[in-house]
PDB file of N, CA and C in Angstrom:
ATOM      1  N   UNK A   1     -22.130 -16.791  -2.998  1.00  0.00           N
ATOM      2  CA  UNK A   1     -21.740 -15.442  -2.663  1.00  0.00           C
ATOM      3  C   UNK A   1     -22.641 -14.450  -3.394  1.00  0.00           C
ATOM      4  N   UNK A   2     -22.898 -13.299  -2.616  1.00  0.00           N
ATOM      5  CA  UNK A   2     -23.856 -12.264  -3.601  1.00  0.00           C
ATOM      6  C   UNK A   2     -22.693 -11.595  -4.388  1.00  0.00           C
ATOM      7  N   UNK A   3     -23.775 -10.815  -4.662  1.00  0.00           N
ATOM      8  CA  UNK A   3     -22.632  -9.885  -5.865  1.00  0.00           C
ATOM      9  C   UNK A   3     -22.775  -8.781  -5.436  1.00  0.00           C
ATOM     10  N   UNK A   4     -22.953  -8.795  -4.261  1.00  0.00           N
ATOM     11  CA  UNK A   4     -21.913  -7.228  -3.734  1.00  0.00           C
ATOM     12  C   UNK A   4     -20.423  -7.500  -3.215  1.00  0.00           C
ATOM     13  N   UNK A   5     -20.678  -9.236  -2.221  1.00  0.00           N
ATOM     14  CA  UNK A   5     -19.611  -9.576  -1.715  1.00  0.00           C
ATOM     15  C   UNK A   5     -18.326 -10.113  -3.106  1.00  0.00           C
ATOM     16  N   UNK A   6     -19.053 -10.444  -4.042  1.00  0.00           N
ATOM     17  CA  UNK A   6     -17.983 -10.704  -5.088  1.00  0.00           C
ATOM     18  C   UNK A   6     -17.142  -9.290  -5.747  1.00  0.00           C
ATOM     19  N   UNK A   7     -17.969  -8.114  -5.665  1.00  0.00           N
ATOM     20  CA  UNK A   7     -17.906  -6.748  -5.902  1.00  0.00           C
ATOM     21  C   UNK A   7     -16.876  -6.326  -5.311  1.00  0.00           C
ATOM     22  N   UNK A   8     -16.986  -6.774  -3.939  1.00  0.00           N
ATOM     23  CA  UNK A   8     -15.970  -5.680  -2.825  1.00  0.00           C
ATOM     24  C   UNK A   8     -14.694  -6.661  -3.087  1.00  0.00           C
ATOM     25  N   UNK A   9     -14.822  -7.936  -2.965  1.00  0.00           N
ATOM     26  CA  UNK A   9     -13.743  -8.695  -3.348  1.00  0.00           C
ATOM     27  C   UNK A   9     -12.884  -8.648  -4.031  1.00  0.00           C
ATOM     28  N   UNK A  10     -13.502  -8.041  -5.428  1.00  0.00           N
ATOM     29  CA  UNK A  10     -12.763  -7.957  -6.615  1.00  0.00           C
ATOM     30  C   UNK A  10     -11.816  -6.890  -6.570  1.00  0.00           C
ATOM     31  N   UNK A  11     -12.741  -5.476  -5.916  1.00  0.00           N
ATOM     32  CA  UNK A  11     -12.472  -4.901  -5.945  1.00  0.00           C
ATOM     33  C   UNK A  11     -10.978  -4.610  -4.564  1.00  0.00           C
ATOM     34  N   UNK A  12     -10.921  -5.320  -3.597  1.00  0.00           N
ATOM     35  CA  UNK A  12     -10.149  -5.549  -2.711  1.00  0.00           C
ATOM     36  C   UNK A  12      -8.788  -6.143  -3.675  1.00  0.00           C
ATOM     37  N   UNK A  13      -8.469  -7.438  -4.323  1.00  0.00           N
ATOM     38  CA  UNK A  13      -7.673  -8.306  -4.859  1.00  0.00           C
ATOM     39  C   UNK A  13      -7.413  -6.862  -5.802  1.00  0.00           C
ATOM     40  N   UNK A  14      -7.741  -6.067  -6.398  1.00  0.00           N
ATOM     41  CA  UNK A  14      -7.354  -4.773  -7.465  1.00  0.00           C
ATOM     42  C   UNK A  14      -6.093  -4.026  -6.821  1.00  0.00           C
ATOM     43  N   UNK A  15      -6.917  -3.725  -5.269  1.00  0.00           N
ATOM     44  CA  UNK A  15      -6.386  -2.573  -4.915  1.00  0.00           C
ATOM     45  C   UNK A  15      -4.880  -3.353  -4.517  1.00  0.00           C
ATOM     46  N   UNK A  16      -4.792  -4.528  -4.225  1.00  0.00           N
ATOM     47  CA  UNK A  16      -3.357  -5.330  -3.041  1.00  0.00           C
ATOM     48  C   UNK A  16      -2.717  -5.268  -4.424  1.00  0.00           C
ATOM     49  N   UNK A  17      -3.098  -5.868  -5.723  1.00  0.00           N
ATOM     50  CA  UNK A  17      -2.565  -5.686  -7.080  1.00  0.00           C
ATOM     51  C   UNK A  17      -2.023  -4.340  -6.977  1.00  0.00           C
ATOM     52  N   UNK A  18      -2.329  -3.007  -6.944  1.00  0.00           N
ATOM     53  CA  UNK A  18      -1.732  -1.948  -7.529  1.00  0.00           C
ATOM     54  C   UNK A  18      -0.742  -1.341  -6.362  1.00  0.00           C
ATOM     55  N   UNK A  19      -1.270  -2.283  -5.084  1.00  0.00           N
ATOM     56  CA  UNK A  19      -0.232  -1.629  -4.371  1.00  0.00           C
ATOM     57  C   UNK A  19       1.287  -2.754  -4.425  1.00  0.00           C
ATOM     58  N   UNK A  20       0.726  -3.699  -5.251  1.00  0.00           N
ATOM     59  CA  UNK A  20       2.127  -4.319  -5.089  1.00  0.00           C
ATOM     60  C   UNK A  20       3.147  -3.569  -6.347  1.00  0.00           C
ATOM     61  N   UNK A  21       2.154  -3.139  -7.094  1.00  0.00           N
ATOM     62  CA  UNK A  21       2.765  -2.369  -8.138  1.00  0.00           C
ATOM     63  C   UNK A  21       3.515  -1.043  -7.956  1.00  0.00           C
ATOM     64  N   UNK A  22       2.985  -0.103  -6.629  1.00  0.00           N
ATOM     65  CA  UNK A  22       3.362   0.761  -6.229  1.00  0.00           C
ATOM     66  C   UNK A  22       4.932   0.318  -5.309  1.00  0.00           C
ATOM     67  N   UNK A  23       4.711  -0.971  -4.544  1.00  0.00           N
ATOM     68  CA  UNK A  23       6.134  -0.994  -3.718  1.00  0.00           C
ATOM     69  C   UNK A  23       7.114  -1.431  -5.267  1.00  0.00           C
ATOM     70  N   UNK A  24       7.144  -1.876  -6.150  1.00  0.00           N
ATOM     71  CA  UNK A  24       7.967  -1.952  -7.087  1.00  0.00           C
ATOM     72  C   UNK A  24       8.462  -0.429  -7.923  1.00  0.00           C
ATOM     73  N   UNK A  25       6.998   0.626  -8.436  1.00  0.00           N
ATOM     74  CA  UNK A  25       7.559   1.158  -8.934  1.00  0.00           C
ATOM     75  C   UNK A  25       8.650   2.179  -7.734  1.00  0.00           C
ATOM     76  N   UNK A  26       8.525   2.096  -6.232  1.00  0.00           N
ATOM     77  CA  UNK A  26       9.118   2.526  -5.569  1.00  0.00           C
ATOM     78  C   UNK A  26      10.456   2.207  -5.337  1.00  0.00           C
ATOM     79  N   UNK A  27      10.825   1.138  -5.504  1.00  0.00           N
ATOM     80  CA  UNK A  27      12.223   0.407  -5.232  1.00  0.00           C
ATOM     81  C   UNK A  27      12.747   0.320  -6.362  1.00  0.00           C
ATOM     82  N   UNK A  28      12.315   0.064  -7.757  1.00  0.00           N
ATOM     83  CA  UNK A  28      12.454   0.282  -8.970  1.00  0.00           C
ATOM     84  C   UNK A  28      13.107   1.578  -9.466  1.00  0.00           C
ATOM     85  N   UNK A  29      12.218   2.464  -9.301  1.00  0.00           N
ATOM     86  CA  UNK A  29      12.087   3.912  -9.716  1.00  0.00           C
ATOM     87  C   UNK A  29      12.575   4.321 -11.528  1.00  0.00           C
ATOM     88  N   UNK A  30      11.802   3.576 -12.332  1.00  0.00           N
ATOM     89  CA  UNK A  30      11.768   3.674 -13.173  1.00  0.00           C
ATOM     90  C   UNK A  30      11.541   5.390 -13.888  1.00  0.00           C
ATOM     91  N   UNK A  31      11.503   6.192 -13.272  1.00  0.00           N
ATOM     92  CA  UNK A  31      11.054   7.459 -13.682  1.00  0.00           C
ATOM     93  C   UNK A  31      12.139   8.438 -13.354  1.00  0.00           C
ATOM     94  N   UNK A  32      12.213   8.879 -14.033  1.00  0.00           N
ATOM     95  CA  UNK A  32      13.692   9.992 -13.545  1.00  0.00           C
ATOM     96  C   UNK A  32      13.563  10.968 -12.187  1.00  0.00           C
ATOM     97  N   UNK A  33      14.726  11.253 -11.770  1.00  0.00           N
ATOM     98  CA  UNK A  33      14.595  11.886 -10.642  1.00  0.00           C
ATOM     99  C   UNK A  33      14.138  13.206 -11.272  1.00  0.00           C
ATOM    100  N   UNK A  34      13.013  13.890 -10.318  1.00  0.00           N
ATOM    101  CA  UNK A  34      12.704  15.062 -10.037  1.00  0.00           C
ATOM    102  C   UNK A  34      13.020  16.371  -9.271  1.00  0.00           C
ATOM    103  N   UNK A  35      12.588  17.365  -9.349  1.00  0.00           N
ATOM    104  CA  UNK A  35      12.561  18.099  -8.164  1.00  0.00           C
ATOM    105  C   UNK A  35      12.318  17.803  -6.629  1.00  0.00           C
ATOM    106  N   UNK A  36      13.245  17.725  -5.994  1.00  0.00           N
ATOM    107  CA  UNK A  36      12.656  17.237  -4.431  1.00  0.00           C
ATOM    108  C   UNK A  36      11.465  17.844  -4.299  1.00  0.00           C
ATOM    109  N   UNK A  37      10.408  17.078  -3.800  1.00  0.00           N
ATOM    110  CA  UNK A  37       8.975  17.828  -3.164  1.00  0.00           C
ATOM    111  C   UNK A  37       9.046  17.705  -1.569  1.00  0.00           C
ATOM    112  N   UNK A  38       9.570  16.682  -0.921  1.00  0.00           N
ATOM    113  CA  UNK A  38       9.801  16.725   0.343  1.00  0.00           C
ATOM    114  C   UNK A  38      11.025  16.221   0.647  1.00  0.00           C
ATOM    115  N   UNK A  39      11.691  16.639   1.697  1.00  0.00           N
ATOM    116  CA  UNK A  39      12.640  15.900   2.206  1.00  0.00           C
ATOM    117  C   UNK A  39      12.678  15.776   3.258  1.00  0.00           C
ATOM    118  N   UNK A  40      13.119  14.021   3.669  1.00  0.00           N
ATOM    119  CA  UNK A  40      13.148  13.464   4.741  1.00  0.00           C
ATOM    120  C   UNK A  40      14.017  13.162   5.981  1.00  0.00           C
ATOM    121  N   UNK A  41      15.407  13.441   5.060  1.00  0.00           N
ATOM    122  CA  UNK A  41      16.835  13.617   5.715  1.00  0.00           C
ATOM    123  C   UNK A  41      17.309  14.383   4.627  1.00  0.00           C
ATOM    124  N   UNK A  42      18.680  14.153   4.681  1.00  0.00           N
ATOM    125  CA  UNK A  42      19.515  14.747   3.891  1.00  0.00           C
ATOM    126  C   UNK A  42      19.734  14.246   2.389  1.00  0.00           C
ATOM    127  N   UNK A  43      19.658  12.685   2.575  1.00  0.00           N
ATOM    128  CA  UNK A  43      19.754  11.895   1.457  1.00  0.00           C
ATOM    129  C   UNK A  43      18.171  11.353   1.450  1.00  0.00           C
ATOM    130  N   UNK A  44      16.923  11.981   2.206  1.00  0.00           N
ATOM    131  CA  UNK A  44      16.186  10.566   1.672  1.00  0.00           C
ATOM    132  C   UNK A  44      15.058  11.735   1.070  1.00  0.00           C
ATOM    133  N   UNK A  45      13.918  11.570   0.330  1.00  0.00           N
ATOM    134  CA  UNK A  45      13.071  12.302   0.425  1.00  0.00           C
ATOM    135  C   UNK A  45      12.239  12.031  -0.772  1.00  0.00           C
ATOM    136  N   UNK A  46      11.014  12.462  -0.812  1.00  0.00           N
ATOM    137  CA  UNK A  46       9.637  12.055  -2.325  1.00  0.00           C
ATOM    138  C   UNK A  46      10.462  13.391  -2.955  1.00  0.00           C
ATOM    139  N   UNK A  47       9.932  13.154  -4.269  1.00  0.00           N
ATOM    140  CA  UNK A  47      10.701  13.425  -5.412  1.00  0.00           C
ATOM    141  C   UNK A  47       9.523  13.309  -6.438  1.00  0.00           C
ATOM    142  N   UNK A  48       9.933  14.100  -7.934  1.00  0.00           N
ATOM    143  CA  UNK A  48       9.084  14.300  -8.536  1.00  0.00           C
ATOM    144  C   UNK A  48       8.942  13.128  -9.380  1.00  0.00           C
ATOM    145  N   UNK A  49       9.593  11.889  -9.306  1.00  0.00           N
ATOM    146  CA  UNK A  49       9.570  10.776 -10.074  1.00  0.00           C
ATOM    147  C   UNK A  49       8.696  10.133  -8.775  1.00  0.00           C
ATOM    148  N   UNK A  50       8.168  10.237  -7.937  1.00  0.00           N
ATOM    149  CA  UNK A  50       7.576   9.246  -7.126  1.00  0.00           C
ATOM    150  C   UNK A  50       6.160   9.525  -6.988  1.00  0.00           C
ATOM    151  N   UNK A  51       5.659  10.646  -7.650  1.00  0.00           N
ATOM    152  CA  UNK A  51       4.547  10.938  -8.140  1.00  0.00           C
ATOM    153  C   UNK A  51       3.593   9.683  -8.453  1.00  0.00           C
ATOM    154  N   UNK A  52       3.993   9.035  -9.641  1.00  0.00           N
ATOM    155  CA  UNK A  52       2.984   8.579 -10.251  1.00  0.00           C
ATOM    156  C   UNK A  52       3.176   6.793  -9.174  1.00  0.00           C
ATOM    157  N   UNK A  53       3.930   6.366  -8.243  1.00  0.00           N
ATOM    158  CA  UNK A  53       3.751   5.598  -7.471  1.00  0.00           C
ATOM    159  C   UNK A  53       2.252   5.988  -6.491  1.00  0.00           C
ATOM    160  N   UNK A  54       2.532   7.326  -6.156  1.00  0.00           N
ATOM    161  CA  UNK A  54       1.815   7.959  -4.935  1.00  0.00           C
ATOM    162  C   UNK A  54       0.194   7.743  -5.650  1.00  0.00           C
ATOM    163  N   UNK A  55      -0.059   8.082  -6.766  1.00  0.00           N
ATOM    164  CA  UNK A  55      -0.816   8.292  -7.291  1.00  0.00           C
ATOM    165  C   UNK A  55      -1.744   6.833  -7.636  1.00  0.00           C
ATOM    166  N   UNK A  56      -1.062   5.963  -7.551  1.00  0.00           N
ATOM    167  CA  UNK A  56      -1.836   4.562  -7.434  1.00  0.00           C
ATOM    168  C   UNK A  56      -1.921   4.186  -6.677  1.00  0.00           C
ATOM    169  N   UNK A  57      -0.960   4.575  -5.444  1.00  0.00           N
ATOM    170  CA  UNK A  57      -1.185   4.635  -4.142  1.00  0.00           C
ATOM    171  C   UNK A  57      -2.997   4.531  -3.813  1.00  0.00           C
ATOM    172  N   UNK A  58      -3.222   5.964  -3.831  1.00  0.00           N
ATOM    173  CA  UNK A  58      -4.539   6.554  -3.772  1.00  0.00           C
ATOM    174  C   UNK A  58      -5.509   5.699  -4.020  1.00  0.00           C
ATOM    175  N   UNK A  59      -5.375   5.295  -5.576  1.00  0.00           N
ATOM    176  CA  UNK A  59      -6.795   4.752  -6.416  1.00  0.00           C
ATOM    177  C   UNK A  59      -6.396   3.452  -5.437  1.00  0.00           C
ATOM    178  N   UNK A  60      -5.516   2.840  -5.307  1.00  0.00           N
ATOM    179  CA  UNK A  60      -5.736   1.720  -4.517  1.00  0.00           C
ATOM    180  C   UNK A  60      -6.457   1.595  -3.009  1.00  0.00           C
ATOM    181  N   UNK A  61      -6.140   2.328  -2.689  1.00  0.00           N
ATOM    182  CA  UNK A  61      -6.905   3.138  -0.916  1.00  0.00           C
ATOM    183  C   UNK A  61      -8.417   2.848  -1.391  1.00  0.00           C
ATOM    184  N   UNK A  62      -8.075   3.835  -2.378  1.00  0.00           N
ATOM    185  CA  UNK A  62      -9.923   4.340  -2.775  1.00  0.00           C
ATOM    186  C   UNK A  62     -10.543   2.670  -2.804  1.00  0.00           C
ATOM    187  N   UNK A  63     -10.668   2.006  -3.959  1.00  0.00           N
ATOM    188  CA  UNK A  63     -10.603   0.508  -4.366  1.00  0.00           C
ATOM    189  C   UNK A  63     -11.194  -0.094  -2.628  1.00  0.00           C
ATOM    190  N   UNK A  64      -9.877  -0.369  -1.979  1.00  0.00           N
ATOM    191  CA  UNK A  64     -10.121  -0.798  -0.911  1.00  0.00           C
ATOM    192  C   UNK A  64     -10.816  -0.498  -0.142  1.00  0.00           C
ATOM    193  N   UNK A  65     -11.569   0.923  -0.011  1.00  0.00           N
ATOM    194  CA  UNK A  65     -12.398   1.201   1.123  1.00  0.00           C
ATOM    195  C   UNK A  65     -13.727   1.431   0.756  1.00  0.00           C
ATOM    196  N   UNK A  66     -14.122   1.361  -0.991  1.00  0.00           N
ATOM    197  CA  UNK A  66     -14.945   1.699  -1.507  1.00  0.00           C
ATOM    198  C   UNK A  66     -16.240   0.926  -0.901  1.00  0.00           C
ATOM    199  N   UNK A  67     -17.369   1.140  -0.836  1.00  0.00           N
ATOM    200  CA  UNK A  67     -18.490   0.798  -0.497  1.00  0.00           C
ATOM    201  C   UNK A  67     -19.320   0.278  -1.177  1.00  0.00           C
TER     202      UNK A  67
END
């Protein structure tokens, strides 16, 4: 394998890592509830504790599509 393909690889296996980390801290919710930032119904909606899920969200995207 070259080492770009070991590169993107690694970097692929990172990103499925942080997103498995993200569906936990989501169902988890280790972080206190916040200010609603959106709401989705009445009872459902992102919140200011779901921030820092969202936020690894991202770097994981990034990770995965990186070039």
């Amino acid at each position: 394998m070259s080492s770009r393909m070991e590169t993107r690889r690694r970097h692929r296996v990172l990103a499925l890592m942080l997103a498995a980390v993200v569906v936990g801290l989501v169902v988890v919710e280790p972080f206190p509830k916040g200010k609603v930032l959106f709401s989705l119904t009445s009872t459902h909606g992102v919140d200011a504790g779901d921030l820092p899920a969202f936020a690894l969200l991202v770097i994981a995207v990034g990770l995965a599509i990186k070039r």
